[in-house]
Protein backbone atom coordinates (compact mmCIF):
# COMPACT_ATOMS: atom_id res chain seq x y z
CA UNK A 1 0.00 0.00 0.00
CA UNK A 2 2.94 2.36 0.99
CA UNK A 3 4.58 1.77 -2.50
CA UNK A 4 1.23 2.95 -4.61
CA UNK A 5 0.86 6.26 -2.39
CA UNK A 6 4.72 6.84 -2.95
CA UNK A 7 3.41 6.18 -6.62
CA UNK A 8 1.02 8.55 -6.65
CA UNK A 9 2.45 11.34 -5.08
CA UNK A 10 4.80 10.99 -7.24
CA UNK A 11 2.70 11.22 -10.25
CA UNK A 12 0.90 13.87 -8.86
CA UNK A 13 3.23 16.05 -7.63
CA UNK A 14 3.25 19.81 -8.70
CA UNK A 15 5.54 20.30 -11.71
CA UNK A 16 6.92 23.22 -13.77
CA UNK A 17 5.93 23.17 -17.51
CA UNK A 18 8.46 23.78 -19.99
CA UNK A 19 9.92 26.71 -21.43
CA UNK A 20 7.20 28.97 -23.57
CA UNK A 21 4.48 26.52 -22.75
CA UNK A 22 1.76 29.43 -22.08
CA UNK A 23 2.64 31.73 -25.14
CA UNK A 24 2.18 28.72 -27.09
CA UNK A 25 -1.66 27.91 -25.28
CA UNK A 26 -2.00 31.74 -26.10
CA UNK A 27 -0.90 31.09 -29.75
CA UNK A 28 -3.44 28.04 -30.12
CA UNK A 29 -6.23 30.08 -28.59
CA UNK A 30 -5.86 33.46 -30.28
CA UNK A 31 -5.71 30.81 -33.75
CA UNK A 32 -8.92 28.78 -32.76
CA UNK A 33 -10.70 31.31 -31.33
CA UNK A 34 -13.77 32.39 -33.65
CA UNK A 35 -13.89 35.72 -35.51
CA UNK A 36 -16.49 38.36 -34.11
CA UNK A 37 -19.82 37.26 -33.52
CA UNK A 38 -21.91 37.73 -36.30
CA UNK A 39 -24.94 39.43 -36.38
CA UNK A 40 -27.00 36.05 -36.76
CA UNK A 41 -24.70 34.63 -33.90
CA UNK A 42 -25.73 38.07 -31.60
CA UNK A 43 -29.06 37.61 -32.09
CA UNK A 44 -29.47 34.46 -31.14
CA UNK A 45 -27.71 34.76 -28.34
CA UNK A 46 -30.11 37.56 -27.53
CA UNK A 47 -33.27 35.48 -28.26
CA UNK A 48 -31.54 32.43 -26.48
CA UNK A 49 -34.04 33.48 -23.56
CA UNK A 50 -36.75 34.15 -25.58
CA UNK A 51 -36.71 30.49 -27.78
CA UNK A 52 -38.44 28.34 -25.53
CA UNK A 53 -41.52 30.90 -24.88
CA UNK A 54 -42.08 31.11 -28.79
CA UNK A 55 -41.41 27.35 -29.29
CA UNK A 56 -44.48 27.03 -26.57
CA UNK A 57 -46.68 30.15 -28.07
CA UNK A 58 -45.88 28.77 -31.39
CA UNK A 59 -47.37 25.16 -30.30
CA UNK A 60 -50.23 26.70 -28.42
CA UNK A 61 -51.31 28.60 -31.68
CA UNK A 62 -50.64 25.95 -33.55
CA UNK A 63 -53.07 23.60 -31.25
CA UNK A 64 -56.03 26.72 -31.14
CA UNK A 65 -55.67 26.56 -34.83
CA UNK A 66 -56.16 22.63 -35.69
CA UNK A 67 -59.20 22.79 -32.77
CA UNK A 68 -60.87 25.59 -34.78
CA UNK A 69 -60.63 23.61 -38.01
CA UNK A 70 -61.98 20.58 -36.21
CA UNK A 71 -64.56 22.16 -34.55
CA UNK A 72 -65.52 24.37 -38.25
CA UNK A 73 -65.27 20.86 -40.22
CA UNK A 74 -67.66 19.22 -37.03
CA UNK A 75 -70.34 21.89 -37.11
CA UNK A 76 -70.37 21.41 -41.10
CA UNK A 77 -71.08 18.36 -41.02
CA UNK A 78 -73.46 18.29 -38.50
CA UNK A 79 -75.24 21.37 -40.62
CA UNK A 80 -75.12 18.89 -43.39
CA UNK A 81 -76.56 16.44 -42.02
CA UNK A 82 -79.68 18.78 -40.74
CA UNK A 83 -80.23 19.51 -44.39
CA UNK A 84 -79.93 15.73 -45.15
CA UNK A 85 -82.85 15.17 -42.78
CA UNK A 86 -84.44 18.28 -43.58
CA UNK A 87 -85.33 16.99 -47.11
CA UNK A 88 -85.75 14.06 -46.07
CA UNK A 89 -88.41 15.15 -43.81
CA UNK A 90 -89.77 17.50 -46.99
CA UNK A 91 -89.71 14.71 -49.16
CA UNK A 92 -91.92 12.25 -46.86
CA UNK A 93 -94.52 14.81 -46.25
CA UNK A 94 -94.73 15.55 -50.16
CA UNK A 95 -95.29 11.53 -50.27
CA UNK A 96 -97.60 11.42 -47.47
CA UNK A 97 -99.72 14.36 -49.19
CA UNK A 98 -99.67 12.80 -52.74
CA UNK A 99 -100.90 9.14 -50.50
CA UNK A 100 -104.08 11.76 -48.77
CA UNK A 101 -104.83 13.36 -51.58
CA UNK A 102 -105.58 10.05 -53.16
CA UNK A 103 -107.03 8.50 -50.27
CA UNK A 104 -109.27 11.95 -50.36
CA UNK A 105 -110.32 11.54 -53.77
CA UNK A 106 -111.22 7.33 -53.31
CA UNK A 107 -113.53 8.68 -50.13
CA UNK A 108 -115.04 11.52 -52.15
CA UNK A 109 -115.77 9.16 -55.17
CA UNK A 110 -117.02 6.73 -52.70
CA UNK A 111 -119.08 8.80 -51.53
CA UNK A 112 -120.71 10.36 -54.99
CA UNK A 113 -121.17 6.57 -55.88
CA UNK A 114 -123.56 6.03 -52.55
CA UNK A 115 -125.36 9.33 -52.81
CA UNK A 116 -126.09 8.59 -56.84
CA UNK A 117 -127.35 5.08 -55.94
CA UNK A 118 -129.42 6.45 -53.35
CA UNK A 119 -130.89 8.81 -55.72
């Protein structure tokens, strides 16, 4: 055990780094180091904040809209379907007129034919 802590301190000891070691970290920074922001770059840093509450006001618009479509495509088809049955409706009482009219006329001949024989 004593001869991995010797080891390690020695490892980890504090040593000097070599000669121009820092101008050349400088050197490698200044070289990878980007250009001045651009103006895309500052504003999105300035909207950074900003992206999440128009990624949610975007979806929450975006939501209001399809539930207005749904609900406008819902109350046309239940208006069609009011016309549907509206003519329907139309359509049996024309049928049911055309049946009384003739049941009308059988009674009224029926009844001409028992008043003549009567006569």
């Amino acid at each position: 055990m004593k001869d991995l802590e010797d080891r390690l301190r020695s490892v980890l000891q504090r040593t000097e780094p070599p000669a121009g070691f820092a101008e050349r970290v400088q050197a490698r920074v200044r070289a990878q180091s980007p250009q001045a922001p651009g103006w895309r770059d500052a504003l999105s840093v300035l909207l950074h904040g900003f992206r999440l509450r128009w990624v949610g006001g975007v979806a929450a618009a975006c939501l209001l809209v399809a539930l207005g479509v749904w609900h406008h495509a819902r109350e046309q088809r239940l208006r069609a379907q009011g016309e549907r049955a509206k003519e329907q409706t139309l359509q049996a009482l024309r049928i049911a007129s055309v049946k009384l009219n003739h049941v009308k006329k059988m009674v009224q001949q029926a009844d001409q034919d028992r008043a003549s024989r009567r006569l």
